[in-house]
Protein backbone atom coordinates (compact mmCIF):
# COMPACT_ATOMS: atom_id res chain seq x y z
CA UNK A 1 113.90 111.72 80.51
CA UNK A 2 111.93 111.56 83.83
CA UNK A 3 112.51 109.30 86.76
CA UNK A 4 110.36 108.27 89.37
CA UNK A 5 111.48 106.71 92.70
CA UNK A 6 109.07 104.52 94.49
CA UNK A 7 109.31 104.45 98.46
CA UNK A 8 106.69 103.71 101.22
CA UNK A 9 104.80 106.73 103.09
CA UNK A 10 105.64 106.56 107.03
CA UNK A 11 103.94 109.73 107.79
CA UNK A 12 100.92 112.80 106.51
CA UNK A 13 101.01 115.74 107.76
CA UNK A 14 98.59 118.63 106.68
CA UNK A 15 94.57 118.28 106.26
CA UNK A 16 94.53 120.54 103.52
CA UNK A 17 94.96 118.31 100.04
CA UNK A 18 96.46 120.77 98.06
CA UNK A 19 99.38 121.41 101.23
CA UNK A 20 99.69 118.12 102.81
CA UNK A 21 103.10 116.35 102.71
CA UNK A 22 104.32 112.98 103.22
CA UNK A 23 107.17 111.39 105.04
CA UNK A 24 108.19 108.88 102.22
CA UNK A 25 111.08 106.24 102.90
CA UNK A 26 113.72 105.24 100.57
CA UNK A 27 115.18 102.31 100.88
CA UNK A 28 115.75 103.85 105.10
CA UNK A 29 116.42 107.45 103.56
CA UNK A 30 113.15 109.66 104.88
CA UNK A 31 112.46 112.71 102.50
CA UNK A 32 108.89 115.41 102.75
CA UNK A 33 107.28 115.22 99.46
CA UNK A 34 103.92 116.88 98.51
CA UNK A 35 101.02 114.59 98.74
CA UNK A 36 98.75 117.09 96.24
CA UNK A 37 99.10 114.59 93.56
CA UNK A 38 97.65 111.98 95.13
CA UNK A 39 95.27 113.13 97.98
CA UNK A 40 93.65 109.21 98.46
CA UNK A 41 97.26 108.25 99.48
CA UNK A 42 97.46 105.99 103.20
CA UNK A 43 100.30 105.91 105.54
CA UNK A 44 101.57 102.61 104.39
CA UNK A 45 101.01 102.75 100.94
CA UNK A 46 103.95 102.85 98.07
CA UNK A 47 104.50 106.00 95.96
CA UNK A 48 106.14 106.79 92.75
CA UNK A 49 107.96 110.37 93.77
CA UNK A 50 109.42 112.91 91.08
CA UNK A 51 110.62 115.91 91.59
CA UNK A 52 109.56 116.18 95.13
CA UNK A 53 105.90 115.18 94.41
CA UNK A 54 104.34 111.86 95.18
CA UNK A 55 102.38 111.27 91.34
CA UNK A 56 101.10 107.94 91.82
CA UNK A 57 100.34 105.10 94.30
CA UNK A 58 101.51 101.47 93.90
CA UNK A 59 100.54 98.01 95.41
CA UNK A 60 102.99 96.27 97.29
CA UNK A 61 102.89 93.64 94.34
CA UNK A 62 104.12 96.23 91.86
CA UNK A 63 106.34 98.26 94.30
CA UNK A 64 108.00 94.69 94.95
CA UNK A 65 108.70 94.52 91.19
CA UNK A 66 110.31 97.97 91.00
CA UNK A 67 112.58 96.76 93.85
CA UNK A 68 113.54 93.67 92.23
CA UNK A 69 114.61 95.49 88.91
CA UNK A 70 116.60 98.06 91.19
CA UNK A 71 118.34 95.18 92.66
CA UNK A 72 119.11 94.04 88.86
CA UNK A 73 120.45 96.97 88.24
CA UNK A 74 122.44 97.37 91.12
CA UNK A 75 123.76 93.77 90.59
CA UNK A 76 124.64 94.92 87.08
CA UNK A 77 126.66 97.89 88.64
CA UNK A 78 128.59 95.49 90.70
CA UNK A 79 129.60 93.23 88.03
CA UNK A 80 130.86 96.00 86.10
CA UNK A 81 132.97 96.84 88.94
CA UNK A 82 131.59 100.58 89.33
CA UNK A 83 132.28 102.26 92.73
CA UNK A 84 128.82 104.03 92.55
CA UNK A 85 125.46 101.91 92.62
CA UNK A 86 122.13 101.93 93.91
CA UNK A 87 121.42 100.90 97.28
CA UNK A 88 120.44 97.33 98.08
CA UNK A 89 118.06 98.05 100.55
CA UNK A 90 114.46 98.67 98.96
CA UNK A 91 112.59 95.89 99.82
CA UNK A 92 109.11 96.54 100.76
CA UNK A 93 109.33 94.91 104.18
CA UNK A 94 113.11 96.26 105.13
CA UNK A 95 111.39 99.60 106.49
């Protein structure tokens, strides 16, 4: 099974498509992914990242729903009284 995590790009740097990388936050955790995937990509914009590659671009609308079911899930984690979970902190405008 595959997972994508969605964050927000902060930063491009590179002119060539097929090199340039992104500066992509999660949820206040910045990782470099490879933009070559998505070359229309803006500083601002939401990506879905997997395996070090941004592969898609969201809206805000649908990046907002992501975060909401990662809350859910998170909440879920808490109930069940496990040590580990997701961080809270995702929301679009937290970053």
């Amino acid at each position: 099974m595959c997972l994508g995590i969605p964050g927000k790009l902060e930063a491009i740097e590179g002119d060539d498509p097929l090199f340039r990388t992104g500066k992509v936050n999660f949820g206040g955790v910045l990782k470099d992914v490879s933009l070559a995937a998505v070359p229309e990509v803006l500083v601002g914009q939401y990506v879905i990242v997997h395996a070090g590659m941004a592969i898609s671009i969201l809206d805000e609308v649908e990046a907002d729903e992501v975060f909401q079911y990662l809350d859910e899930l998170a909440q879920g984690f808490e109930e069940a009284g496990d040590t580990v979970s997701p961080p809270s902190e995702y929301a679009p405008g937290s970053g």
